[in-house]
Protein backbone atom coordinates (compact mmCIF):
# COMPACT_ATOMS: atom_id res chain seq x y z
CA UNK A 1 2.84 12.43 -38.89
CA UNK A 2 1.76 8.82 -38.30
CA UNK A 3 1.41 7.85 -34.48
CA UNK A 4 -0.96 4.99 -33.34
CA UNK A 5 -3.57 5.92 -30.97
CA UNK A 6 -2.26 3.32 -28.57
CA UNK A 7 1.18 4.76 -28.43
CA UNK A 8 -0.35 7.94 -27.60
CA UNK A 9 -2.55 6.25 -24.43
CA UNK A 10 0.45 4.26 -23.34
CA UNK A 11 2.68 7.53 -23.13
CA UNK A 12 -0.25 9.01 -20.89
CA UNK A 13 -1.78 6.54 -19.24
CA UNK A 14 0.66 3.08 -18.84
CA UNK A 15 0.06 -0.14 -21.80
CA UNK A 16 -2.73 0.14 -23.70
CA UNK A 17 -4.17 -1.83 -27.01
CA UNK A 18 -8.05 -2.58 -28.39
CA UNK A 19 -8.43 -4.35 -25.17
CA UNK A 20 -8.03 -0.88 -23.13
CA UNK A 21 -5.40 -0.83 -20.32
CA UNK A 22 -2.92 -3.66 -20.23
CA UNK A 23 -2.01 -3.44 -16.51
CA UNK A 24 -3.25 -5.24 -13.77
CA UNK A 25 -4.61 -3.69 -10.41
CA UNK A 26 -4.70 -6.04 -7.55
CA UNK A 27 -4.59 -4.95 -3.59
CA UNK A 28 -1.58 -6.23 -1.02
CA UNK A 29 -2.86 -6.44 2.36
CA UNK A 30 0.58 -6.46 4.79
CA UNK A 31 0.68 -5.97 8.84
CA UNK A 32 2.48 -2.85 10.26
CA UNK A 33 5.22 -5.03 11.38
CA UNK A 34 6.24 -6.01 7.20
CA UNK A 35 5.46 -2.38 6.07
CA UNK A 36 7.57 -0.50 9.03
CA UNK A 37 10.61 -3.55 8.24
CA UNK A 38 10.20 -4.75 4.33
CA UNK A 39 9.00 -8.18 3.47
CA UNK A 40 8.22 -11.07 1.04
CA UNK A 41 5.09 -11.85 0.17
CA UNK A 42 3.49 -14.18 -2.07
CA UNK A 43 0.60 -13.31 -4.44
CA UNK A 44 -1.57 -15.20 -6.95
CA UNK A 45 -2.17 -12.76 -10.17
CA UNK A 46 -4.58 -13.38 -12.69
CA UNK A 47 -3.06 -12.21 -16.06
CA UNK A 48 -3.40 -12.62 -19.73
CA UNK A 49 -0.75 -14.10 -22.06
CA UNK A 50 -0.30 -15.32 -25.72
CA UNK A 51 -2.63 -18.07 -26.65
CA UNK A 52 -0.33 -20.99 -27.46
CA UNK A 53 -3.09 -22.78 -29.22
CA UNK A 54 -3.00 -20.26 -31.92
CA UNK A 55 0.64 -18.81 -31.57
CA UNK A 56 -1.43 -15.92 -30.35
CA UNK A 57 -2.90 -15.41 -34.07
CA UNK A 58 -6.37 -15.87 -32.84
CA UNK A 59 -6.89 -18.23 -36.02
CA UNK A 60 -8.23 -21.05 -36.03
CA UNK A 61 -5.93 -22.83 -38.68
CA UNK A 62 -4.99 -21.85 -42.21
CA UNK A 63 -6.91 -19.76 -43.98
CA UNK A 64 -8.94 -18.06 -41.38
CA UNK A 65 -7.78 -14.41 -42.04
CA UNK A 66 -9.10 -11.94 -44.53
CA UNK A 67 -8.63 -8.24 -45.33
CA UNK A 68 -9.40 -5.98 -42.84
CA UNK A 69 -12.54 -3.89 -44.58
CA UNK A 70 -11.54 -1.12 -42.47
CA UNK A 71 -8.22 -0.52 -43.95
CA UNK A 72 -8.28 -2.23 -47.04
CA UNK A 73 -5.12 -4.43 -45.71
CA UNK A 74 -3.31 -0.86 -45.14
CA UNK A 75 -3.28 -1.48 -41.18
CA UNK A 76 -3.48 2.41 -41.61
CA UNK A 77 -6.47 4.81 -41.80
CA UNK A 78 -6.28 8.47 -42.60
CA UNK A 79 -8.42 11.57 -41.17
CA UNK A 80 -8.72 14.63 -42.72
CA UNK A 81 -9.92 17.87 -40.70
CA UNK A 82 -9.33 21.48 -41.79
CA UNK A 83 -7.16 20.76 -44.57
CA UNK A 84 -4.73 18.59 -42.77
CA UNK A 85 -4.24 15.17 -43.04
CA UNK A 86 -3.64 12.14 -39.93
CA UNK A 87 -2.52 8.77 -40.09
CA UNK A 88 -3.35 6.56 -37.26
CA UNK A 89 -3.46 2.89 -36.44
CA UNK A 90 -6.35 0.85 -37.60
CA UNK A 91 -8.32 0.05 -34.81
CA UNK A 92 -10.27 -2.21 -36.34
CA UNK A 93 -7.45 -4.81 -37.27
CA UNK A 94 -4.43 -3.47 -35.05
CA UNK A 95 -2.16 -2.67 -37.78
CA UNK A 96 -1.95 -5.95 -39.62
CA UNK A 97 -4.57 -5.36 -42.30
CA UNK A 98 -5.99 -8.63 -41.75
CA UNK A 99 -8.61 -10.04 -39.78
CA UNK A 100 -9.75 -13.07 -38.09
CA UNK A 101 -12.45 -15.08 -40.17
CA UNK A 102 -12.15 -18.30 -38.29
CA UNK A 103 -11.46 -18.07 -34.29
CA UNK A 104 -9.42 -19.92 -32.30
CA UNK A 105 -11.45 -22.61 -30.12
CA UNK A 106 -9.17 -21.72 -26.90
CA UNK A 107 -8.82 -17.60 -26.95
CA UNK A 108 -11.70 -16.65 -28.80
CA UNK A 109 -10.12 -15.17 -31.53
CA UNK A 110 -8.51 -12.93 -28.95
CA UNK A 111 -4.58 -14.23 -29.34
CA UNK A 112 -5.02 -14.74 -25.43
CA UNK A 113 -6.07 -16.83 -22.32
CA UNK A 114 -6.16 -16.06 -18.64
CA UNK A 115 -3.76 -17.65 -16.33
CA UNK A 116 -3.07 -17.25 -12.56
CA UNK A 117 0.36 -17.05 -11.69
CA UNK A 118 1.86 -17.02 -8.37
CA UNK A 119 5.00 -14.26 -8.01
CA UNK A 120 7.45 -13.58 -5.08
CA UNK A 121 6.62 -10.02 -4.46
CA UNK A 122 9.64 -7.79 -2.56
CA UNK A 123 7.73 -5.17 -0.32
CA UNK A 124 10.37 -2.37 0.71
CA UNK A 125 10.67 -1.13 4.20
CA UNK A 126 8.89 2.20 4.79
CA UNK A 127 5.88 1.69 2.85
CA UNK A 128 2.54 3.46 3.76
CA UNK A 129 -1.22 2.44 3.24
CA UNK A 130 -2.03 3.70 -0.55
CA UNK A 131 1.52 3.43 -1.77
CA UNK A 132 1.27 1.18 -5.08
CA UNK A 133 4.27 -1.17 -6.24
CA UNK A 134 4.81 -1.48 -10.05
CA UNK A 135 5.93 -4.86 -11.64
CA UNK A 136 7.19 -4.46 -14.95
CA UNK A 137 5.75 -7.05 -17.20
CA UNK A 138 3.35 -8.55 -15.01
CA UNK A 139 -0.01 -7.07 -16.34
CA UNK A 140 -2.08 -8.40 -19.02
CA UNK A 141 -0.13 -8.92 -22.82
CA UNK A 142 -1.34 -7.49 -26.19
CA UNK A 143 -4.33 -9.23 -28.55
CA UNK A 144 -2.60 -10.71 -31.53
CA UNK A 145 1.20 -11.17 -32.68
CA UNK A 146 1.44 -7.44 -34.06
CA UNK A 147 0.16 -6.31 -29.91
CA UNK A 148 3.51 -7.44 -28.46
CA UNK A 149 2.69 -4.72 -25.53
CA UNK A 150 2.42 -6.07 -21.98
CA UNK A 151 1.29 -4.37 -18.97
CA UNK A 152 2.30 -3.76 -15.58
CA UNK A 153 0.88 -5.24 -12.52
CA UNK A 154 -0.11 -2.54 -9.99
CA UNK A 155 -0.18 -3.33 -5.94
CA UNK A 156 -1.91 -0.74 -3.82
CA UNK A 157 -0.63 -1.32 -0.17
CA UNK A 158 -3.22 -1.87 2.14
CA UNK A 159 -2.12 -2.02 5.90
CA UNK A 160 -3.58 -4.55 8.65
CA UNK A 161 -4.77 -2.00 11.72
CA UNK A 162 -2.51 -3.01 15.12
CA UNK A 163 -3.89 -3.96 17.84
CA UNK A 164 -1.68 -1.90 20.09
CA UNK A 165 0.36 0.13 17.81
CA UNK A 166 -0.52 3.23 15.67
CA UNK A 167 2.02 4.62 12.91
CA UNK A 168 2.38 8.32 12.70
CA UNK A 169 4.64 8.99 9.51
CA UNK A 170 7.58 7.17 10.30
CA UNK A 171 6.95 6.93 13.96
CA UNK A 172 4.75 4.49 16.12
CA UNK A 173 3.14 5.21 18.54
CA UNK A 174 1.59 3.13 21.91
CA UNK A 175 0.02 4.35 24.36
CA UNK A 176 0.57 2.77 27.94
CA UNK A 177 -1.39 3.73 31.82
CA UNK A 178 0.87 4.34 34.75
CA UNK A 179 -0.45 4.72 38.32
CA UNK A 180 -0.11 8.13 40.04
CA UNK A 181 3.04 6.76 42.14
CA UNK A 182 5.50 6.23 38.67
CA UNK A 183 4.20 9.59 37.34
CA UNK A 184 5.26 11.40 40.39
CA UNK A 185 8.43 9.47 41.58
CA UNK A 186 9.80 7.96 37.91
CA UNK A 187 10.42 4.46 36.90
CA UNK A 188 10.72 1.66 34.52
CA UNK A 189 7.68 0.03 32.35
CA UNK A 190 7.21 -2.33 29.81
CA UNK A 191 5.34 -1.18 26.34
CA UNK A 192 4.84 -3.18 23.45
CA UNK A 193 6.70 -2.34 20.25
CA UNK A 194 7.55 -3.10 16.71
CA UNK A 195 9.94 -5.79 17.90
CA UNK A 196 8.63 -7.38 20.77
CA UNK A 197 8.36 -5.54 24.36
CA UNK A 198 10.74 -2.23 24.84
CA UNK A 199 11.65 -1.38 28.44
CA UNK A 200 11.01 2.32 28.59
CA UNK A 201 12.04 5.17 31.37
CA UNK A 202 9.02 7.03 32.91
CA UNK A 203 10.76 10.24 34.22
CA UNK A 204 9.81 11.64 37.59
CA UNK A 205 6.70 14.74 37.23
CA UNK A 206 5.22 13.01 34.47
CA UNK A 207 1.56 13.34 33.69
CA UNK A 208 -0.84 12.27 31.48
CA UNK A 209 -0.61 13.02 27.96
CA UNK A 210 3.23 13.32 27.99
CA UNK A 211 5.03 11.48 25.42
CA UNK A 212 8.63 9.77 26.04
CA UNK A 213 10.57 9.09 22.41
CA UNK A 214 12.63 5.77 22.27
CA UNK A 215 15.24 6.75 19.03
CA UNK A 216 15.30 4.39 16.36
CA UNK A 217 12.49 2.00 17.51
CA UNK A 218 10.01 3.28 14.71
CA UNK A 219 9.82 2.22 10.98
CA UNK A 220 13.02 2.16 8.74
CA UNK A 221 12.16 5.32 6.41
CA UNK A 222 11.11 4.60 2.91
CA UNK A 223 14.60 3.96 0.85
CA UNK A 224 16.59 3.19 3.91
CA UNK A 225 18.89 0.71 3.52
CA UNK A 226 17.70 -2.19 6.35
CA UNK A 227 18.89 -1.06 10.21
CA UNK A 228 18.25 -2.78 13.10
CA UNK A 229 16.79 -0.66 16.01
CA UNK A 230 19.22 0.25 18.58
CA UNK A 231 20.42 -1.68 21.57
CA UNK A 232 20.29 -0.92 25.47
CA UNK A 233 23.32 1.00 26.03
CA UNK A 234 24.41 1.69 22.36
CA UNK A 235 24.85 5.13 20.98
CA UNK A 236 21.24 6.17 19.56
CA UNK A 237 22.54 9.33 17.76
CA UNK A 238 22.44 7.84 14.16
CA UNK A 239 18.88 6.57 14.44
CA UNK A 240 17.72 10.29 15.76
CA UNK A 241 16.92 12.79 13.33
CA UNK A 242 14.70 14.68 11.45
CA UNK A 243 17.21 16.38 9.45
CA UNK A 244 18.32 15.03 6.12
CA UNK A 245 21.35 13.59 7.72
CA UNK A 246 23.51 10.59 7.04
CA UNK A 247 22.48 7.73 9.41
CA UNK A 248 18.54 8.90 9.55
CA UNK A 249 17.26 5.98 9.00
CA UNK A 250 14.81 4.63 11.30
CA UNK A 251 11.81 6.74 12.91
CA UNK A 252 11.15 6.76 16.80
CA UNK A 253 8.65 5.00 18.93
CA UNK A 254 6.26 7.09 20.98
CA UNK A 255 5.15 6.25 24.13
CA UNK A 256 2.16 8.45 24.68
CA UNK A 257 0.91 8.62 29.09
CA UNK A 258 -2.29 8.12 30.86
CA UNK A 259 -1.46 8.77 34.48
CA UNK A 260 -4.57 6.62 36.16
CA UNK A 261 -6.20 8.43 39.56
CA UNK A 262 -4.94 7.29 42.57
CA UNK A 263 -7.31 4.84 44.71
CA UNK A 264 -9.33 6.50 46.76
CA UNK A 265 -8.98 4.81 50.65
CA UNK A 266 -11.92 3.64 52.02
CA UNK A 267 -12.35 6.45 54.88
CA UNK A 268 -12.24 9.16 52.08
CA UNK A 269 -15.12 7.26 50.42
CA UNK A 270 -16.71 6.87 53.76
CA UNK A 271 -16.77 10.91 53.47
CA UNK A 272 -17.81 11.51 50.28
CA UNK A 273 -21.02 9.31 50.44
CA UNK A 274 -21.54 11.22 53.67
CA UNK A 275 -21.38 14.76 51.98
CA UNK A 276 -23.73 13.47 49.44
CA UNK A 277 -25.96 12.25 51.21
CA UNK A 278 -26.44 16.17 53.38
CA UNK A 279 -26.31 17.55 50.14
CA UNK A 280 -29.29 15.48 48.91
CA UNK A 281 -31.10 15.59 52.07
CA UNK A 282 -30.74 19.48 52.36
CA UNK A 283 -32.05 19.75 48.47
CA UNK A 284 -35.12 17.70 49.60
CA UNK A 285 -35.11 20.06 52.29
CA UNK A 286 -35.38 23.14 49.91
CA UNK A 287 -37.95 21.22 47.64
CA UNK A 288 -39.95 20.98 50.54
């Protein structure tokens, strides 16, 4: 059975020739605002295409190929191992049987030349840190004509840390300090949030470490067709939902309490420095 060695690697492992992997990594640095909502951003990609010099031959004019030693002009070489026989690519030449004499001043002899080329990149909505975005086509190409392969370009998300806001799955989350008075008698407060500042409802008998959910103020969930978040007053049972429902689209933000002590009034302080102070002088006392 004849199979090249590169169609083997690409199967396995993405584009391959006898330059090793064809596709491009490169890393996508986005804030938590464009990977909760989807964006465009624009990215310069260094990449290798045909040599036009050359016609990505690698020669440098007529007459600079000659038989490939290797193969004997075959572009095939044959192994045999206990009695059986395999037919693979020649490495040496790439399966043309020929090889470059006489090099191309402007590739090397390689068929190629590195370019940097600026692309439109479309980041969905959803994404997390570490997810990577494929682009067909946009890695490095093959050596010479024969090579037509061409690789992918590969974009591991990286996301910008928030000042204020943390993402939990498809959640964020802010936290926000209250004084004792809202925790015990309720309230309104303003919190930061994906899309500006959310007016929130502190309910009376909170304390700290209590969490209020706002539905549908999170990230849109990876897939989900775009959604605004929810208005004041508008229904907010299709944006709830951690069920695999119809409408559950959009995570929740999290509003995370820190109930701060109340002020202590100055003729309580007056009495605590004065029980102190017997303390101390009763331990000297002791001492003594």
């Amino acid at each position: 059975m004849e199979q090249s060695i590169g169609e083997l690697l690409r199967r396995f492992f993405g584009a391959t020739s006898q330059f090793g992997s064809l596709d491009r990594d490169q890393t996508l640095v986005i804030t938590l605002r464009e990977a909760a909502e989807g964006c465009r951003k624009r990215v310069d990609v260094p990449r290798r295409i045909h040599c036009e010099s050359c016609s990505a031959s690698g020669e440098a004019g007529a007459g600079a190929v000659e038989t490939c030693h290797a193969c004997s002009g075959r572009g095939r070489v044959s192994m045999h191992s206990q009695g059986r026989t395999l037919t693979m690519t020649c490495e040496h030449c790439n399966g043309v049987g020929e090889i470059v004499s006489r090099r191309c001043g402007d590739c090397g002899g390689t068929g190629r030349r590195l370019i940097r080329e600026r692309l439109d990149v479309t980041v969905p909505p959803g994404v997390k840190e570490g997810q990577t975005l494929r682009l067909r086509g946009k890695g490095d190409v093959g050596g010479v004509m024969a090579d037509a392969r061409v690789g992918d370009l590969l974009l591991s998300i990286q996301v910008r840390e928030h000042e204020l806001l943390k993402r939990r799955d498809d959640d964020i989350v802010v936290d926000v300090s209250i004084d004792a008075e809202v925790a015990e008698r309720g309230g309104t407060v303003q919190v930061p949030g994906l899309h500006g500042s959310e007016r929130v409802a502190i309910p009376a008998g909170s304390v700290d470490g209590d969490e209020i959910r706002v539905a549908g103020h999170g990230a849109l969930r990876f897939g989900s067709p775009p959604m605004p978040p929810p208005l004041d007053g508008v229904d907010e049972s299709p944006y709830r939902g951690h069920d695999d429902i119809a409408g559950d689209h959009r995570g929740d933000l999290l509003v995370r309490i820190y109930v701060e002590p109340r002020p202590t009034s100055k003729k309580a302080r007056i009495a605590i420095a004065a029980a102190l102070a017997a303390a101390a002088a009763t331990a000297l006392g002791l001492l003594l």
